[in-house]
Protein backbone atom coordinates (compact mmCIF):
# COMPACT_ATOMS: atom_id res chain seq x y z
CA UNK A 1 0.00 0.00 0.00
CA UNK A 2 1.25 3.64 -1.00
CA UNK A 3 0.75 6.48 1.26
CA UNK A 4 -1.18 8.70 -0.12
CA UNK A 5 -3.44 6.18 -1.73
CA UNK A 6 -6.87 5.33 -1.54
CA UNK A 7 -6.93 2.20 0.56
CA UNK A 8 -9.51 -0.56 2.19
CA UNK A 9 -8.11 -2.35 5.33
CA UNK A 10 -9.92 -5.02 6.97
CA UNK A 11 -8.69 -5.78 10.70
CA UNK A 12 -9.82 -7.91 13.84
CA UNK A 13 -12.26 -6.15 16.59
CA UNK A 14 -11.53 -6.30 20.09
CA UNK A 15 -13.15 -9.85 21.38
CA UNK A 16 -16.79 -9.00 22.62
CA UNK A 17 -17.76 -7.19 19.68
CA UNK A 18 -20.89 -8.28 17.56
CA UNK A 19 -18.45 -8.70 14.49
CA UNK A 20 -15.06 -10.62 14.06
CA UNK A 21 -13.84 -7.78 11.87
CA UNK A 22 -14.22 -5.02 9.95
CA UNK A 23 -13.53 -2.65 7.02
CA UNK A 24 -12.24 0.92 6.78
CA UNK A 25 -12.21 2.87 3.38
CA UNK A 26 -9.90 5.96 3.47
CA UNK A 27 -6.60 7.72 1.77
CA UNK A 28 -3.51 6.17 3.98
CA UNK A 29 -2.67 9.25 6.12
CA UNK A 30 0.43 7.04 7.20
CA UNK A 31 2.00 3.60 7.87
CA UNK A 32 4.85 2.61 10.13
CA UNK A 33 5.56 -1.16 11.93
CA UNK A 34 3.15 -0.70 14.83
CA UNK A 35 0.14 1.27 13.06
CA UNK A 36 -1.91 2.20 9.50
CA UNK A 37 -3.80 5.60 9.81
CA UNK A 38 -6.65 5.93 7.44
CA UNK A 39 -8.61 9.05 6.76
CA UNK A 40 -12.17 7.72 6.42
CA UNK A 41 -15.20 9.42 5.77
CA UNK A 42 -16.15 9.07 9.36
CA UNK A 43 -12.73 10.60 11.02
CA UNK A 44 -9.36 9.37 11.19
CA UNK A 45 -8.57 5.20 12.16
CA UNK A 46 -5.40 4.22 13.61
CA UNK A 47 -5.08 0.24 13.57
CA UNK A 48 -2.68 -1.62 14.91
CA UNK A 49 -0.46 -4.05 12.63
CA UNK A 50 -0.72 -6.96 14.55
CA UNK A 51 -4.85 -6.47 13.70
CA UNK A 52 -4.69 -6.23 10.14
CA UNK A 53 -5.95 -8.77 8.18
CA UNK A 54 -5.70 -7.63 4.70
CA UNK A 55 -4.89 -4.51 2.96
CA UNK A 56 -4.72 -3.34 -0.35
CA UNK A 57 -4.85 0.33 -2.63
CA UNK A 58 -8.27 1.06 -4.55
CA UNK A 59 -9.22 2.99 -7.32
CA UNK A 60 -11.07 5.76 -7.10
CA UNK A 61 -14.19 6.31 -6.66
CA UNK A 62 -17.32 6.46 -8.90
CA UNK A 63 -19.22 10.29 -8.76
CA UNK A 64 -21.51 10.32 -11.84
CA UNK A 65 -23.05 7.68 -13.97
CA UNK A 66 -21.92 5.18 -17.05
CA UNK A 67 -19.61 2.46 -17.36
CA UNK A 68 -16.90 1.66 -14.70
CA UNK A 69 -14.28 3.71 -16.76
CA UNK A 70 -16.30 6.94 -17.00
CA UNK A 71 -17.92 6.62 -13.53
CA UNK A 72 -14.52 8.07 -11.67
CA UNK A 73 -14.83 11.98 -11.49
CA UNK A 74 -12.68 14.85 -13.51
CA UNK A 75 -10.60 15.81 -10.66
CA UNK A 76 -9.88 12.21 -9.18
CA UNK A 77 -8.85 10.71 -12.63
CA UNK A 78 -6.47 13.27 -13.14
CA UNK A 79 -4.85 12.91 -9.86
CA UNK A 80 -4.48 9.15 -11.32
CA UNK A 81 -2.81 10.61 -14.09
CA UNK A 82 -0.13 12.40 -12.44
CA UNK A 83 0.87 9.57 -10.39
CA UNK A 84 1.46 8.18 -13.68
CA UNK A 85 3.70 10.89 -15.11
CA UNK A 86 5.63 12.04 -12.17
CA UNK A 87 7.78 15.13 -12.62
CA UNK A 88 11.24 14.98 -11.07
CA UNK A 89 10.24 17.67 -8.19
CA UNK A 90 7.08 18.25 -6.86
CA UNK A 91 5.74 20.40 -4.21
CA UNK A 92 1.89 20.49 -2.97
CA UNK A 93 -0.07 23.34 -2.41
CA UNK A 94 -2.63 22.35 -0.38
CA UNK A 95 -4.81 19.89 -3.03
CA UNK A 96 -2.81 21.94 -5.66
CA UNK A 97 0.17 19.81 -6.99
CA UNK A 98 3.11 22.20 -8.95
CA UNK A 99 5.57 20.06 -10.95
CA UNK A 100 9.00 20.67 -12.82
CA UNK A 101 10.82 18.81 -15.00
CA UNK A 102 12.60 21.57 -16.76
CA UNK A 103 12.18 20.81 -20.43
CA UNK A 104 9.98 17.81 -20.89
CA UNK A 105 6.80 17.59 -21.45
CA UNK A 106 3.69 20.31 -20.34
CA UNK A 107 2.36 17.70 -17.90
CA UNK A 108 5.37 17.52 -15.86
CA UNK A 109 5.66 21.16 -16.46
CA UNK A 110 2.76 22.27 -14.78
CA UNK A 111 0.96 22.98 -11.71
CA UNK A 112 -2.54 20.90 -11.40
CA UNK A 113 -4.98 22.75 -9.73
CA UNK A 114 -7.29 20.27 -8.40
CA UNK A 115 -9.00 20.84 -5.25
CA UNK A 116 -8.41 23.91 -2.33
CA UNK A 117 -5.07 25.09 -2.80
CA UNK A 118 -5.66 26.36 1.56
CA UNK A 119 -4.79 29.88 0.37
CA UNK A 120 -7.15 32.43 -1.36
CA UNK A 121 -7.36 32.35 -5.04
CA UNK A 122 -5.21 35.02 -6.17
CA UNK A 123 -3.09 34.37 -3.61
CA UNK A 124 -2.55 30.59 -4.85
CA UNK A 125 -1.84 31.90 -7.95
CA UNK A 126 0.67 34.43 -6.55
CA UNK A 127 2.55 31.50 -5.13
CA UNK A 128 2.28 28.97 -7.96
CA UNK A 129 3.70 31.97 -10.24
CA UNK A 130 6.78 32.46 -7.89
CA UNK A 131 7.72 28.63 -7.11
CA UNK A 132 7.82 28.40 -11.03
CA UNK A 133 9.96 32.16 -11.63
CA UNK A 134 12.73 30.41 -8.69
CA UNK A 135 12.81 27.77 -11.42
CA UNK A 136 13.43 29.93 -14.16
CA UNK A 137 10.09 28.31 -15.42
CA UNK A 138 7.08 29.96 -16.98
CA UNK A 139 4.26 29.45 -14.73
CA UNK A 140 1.83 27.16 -16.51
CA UNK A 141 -1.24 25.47 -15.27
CA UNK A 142 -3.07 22.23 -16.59
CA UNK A 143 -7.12 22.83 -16.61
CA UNK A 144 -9.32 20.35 -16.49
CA UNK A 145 -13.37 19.52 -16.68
CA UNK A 146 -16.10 18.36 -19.36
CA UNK A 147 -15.68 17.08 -22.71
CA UNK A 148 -15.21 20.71 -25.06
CA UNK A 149 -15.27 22.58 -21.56
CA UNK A 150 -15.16 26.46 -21.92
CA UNK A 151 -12.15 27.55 -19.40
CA UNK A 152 -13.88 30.58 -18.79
CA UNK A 153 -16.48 28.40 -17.06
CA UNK A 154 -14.00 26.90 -14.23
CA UNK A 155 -12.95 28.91 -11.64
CA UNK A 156 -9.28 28.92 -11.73
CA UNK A 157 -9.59 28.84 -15.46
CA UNK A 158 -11.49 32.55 -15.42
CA UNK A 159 -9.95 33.80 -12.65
CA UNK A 160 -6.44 32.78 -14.96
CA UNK A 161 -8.14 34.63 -17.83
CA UNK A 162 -8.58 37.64 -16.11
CA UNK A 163 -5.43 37.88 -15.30
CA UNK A 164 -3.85 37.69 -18.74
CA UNK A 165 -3.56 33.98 -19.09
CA UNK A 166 -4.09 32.68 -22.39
CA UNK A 167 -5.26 29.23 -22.90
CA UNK A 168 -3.86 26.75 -25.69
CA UNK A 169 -0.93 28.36 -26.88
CA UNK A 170 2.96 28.18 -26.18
CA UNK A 171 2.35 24.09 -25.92
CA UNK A 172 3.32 21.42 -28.45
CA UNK A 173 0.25 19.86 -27.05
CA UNK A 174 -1.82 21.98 -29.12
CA UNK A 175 -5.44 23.93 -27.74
CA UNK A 176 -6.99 20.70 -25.91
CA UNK A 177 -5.78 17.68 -25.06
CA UNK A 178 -8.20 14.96 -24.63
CA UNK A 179 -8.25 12.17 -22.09
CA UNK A 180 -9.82 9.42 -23.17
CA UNK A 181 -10.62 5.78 -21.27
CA UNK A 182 -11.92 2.24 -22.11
CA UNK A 183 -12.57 -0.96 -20.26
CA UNK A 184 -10.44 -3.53 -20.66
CA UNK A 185 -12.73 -6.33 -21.85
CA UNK A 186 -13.23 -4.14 -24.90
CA UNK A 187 -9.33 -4.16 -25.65
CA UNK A 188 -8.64 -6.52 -28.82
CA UNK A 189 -6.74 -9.15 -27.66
CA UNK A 190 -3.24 -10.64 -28.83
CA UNK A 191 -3.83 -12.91 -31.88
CA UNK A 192 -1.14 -15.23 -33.53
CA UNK A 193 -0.85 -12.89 -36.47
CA UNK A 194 -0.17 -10.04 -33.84
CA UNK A 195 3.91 -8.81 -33.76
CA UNK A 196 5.71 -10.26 -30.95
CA UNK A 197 5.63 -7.99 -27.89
CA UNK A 198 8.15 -7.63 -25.36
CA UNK A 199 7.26 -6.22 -21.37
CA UNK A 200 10.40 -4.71 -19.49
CA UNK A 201 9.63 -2.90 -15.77
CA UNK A 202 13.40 -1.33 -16.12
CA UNK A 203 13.99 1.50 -19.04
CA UNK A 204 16.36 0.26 -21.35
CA UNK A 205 18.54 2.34 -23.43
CA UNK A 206 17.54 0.99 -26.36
CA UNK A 207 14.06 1.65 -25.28
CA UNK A 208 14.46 4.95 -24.83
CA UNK A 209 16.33 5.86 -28.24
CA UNK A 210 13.76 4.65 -29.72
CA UNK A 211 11.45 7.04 -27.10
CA UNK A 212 13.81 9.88 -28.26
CA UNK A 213 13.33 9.56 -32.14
CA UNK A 214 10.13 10.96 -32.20
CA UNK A 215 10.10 13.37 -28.92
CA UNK A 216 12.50 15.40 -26.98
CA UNK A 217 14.94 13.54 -24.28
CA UNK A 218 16.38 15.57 -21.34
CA UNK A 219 19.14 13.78 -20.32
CA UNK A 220 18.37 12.93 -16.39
CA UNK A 221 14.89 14.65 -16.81
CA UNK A 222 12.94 12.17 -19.55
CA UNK A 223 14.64 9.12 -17.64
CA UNK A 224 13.23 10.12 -13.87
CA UNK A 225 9.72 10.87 -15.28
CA UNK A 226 9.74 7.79 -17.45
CA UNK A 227 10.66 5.98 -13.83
CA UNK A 228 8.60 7.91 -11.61
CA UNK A 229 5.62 5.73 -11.10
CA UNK A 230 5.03 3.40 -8.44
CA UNK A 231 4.76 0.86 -11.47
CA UNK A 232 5.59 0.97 -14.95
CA UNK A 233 5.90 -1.74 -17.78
CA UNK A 234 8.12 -0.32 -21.01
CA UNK A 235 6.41 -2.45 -24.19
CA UNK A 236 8.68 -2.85 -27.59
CA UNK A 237 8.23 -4.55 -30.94
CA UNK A 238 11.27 -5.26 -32.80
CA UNK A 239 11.49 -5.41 -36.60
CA UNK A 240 12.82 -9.19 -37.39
CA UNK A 241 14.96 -8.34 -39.99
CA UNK A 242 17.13 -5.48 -38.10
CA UNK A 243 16.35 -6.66 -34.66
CA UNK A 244 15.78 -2.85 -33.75
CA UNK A 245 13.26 -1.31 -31.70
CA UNK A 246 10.16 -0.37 -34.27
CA UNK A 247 7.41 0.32 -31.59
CA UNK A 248 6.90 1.41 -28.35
CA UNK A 249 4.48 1.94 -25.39
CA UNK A 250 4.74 2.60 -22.02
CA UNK A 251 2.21 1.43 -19.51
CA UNK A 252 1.79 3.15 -16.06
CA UNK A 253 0.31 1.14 -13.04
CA UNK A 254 -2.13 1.99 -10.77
CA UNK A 255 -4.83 0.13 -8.73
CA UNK A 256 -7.29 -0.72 -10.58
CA UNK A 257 -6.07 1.52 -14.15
CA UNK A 258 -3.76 1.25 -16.38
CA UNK A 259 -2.54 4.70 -18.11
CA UNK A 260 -0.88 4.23 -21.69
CA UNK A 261 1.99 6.44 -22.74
CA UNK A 262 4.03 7.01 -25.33
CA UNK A 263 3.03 4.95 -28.06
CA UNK A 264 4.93 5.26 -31.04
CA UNK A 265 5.80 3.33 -34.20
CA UNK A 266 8.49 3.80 -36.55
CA UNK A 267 6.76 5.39 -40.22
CA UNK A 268 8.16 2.50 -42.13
CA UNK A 269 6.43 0.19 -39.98
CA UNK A 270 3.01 1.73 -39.60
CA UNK A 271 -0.15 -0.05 -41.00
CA UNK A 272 0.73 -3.42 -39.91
CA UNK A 273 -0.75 -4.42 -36.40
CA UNK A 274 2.58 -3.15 -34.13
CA UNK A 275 0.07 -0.56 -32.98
CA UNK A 276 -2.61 -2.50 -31.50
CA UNK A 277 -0.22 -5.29 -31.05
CA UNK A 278 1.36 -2.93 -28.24
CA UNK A 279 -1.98 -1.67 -27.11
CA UNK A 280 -2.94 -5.70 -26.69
CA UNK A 281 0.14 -6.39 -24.47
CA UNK A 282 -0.54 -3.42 -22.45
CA UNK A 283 -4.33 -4.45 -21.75
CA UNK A 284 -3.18 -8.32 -21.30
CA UNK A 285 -0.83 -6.74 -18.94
CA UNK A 286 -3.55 -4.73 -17.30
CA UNK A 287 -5.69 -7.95 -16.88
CA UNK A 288 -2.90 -10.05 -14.85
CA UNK A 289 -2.73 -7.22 -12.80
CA UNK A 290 -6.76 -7.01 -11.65
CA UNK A 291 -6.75 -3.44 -13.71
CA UNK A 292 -10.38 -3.17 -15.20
CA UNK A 293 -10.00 0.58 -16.87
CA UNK A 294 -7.53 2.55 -19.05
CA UNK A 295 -6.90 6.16 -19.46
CA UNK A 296 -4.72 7.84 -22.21
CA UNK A 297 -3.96 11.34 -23.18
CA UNK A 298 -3.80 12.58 -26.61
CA UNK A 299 -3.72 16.16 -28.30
CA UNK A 300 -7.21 17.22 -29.95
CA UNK A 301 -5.26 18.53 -32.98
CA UNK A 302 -4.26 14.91 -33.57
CA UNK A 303 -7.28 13.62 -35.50
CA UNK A 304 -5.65 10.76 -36.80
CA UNK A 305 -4.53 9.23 -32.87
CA UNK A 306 -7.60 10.14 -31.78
CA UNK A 307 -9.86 7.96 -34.30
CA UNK A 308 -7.31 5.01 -33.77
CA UNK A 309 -8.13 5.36 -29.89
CA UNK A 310 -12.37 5.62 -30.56
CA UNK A 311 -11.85 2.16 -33.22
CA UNK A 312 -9.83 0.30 -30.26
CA UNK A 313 -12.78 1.18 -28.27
CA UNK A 314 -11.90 4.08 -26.32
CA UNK A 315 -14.13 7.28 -25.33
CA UNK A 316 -13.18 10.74 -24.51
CA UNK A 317 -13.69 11.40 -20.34
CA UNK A 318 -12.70 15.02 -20.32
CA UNK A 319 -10.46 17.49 -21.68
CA UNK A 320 -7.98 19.95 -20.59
CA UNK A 321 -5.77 22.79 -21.81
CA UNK A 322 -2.57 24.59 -20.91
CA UNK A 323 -3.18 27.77 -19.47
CA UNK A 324 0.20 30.70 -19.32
CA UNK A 325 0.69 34.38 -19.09
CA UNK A 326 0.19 35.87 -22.18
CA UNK A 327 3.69 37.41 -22.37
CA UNK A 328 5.55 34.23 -20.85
C-alpha cells in the first residue's frame, strides 16, 4: 500500500464485539511497523499491525453515472494521471500539486490545480507563479473539466483569464488535449498474427532511443519521469529483420487503471498491427494485474490518434488545456 493512496483495510475487533472484523475505506494518512492511519469518511482510524488482516490500494471512486471507466470523477482521474507521469520535483499546495521537469513535457511542467489550494485564489496563484519564476520556469497550469469545456467556465480557469492567461498556446500539445478511457474487456486481444511484444519494468537504453526519435529527451529529466511511477511496464516490438526497436508503449500502473503512454511506431512500420499489437500487451498486462479501466492522453489537434483510440474502443472522459501568461 502507498501512502497517499486510496486504501480498504480489513482488521480484527476487540473480542466481545458483535463482528469478528471489519472494514475501513480511506486515503492512507500514514503507515509505520506498529500502526496504518486511514482518513475515512467518518474521522481518522489508527489500527494496529498486529490487527490487520488484509490490505490493499483502490481505485477511485465512482461520482456520476456510465460504465466503470467513465464513472470516476474529472478531478480524481487526473490525480491518477499524475501519479502516472511524475515530474522529477514536486511540491503540494494544499490539493494543488506544482511540478518541474525543466524541459519535458507540459504535464510535468505544470501545476494541477485540483482541489483547495488552503490559500485564497489570487493568492494561490501568486505563489504557484513564484515557485515556477525560482525555477526559471514559466508558470503554466493544466485545466481540467467536461468534454469541449469552456475555461472561462471553471474557476481557476477565469480567474487565470482575467489575469492575462491565455489558454492553448505556447504548448506542443496543441489547444486541448483529450483524455480518453476504455474498459479492458473491450481491448482486442493478442492474436497469432499479432507482432511479438516484449514487457520490461526497467527503461532500457535501447528503449528509450527509440522514445527519443520521435520526442525530446532531457538527459536525467525524460529518464526520472519515465521511472517515476510506483509501477511501470516499457512495451517494444522489434522489426525481425534489423532486430531494432520499431514500436513502443509505455504502460503506467495503478490500482485498478492502467494509463498508456508514449506509443509510437516507426513510419516505415506503420499499418501493420505493431500498434494495437502494443496496445494488446498493455491491456493483457492490465488484466494479470486485476486493472479493469484505461486512461490515455492525446492532443485534440491529432485527429488521426484520436480515431485510432475511438476504433480500439476508447471514449473521450474530459479534456484539458494549458493555461500561461500571455507574455511568458
Amino acid at each position: 500500500m502507498t501512502v497517499g493512496e486510496r486504501v480498504v483495510v480489513r482488521y480484527r475487533l476487540p473480542q466481545g464485539s458483535e463482528a469478528s472484523a471489519t472494514d475501513v475505506l480511506g486515503m492512507l494518512r500514514s503507515r509505520d511497523e506498529q500502526s496504518l492511519v486511514v482518513d475515512s469518511a467518518f474521522g481518522q482510524v489508527t489500527i494496529p499491525r498486529r490487527d490487520v488482516v488484509a490490505a490493499k490500494d483502490v481505485p477511485p471512486p465512482p461520482s456520476r453515472p456510465g460504465p466503470a471507466h467513465q464513472r470516476v470523477g474529472v478531478a480524481d482521474l487526473e490525480l491518477l494521471m499524475a501519479k502516472g507521469w511524475v515530474a522529477v520535483e514536486q511540491s503540494a499546495l494544499g490539493a494543488w500539486l506544482l511540478r518541474s521537469a525543466p524541459g519535458f513535457t507540459g504535464r510535468a511542467n505544470s501545476a494541477l490545480p485540483v482541489g483547495d489550494p488552503t490559500l485564497p485564489l489570487d493568492r494561490a496563484v501568486d505563489f504557484v507563479e513564484k515557485w515556477y519564476r525560482q525555477r526559471d520556469q514559466k508558470p503554466m497550469f493544466q485545466v481540467a473539466g467536461p468534454v469541449d469545456f469552456d475555461p472561462a467556465d471553471d474557476e481557476v480557469g477565469a480567474h487565470l483569464l482575467g489575469r492575462g492567461y491565455t489558454a492553448g498556446v505556447g504548448h506542443a500539445a496543441g489547444e486541448r488535449v483529450h483524455v480518453m478511457t476504455a474498459p479492458l474487456a473491450g481491448l482486442p486481444p493478442l492474436t497469432e498474427q499479432s507482432p511479438p511484444v516484449t514487457g520490461d519494468a526497467r527503461l532500457q537504453p535501447e528503449w528509450l532511443m527509440a522514445y527519443g526519435e520521435s520526442r525530446t529527451v532531457v538527459p536525467g529529466v525524460t529518464e526520472g519521469v519515465l521511472t517515476g511511477s510506483r509501477g511501470q511496464l516499457f512495451m517494444s516490438v522489434r522489426d525481425e529483420a534489423s532486430g531494432r526497436i520499431v514500436g513502443i508503449a509505455r504502460m503506467a500502473i495503478h490500482p485498478g487503471w492502467a494509463g498508456i503512454f508514449g506509443l509510437w511506431v516507426h513510419p516505415e512500420h506503420r499499418r501493420r498491427g505493431i500498434a494495437t499489437a502494443l496496445v494488446s500487451a498493455i491491456a493483457m498486462a492490465a488484466r494479470d494485474n486485476n486493472m479493469p479501466s484505461v486512461y490515455l492522453q492525446v492532443s485534440g489537434d491529432n485527429t488521426g490518434a484520436v480515431a485510432f483510440w475511438e476504433q480500439l474502443g476508447f471514449t473521450r472522459h474530459h479534456d484539458y488545456t494549458y493555461l500561461a501568461p500571455a507574455d511568458a
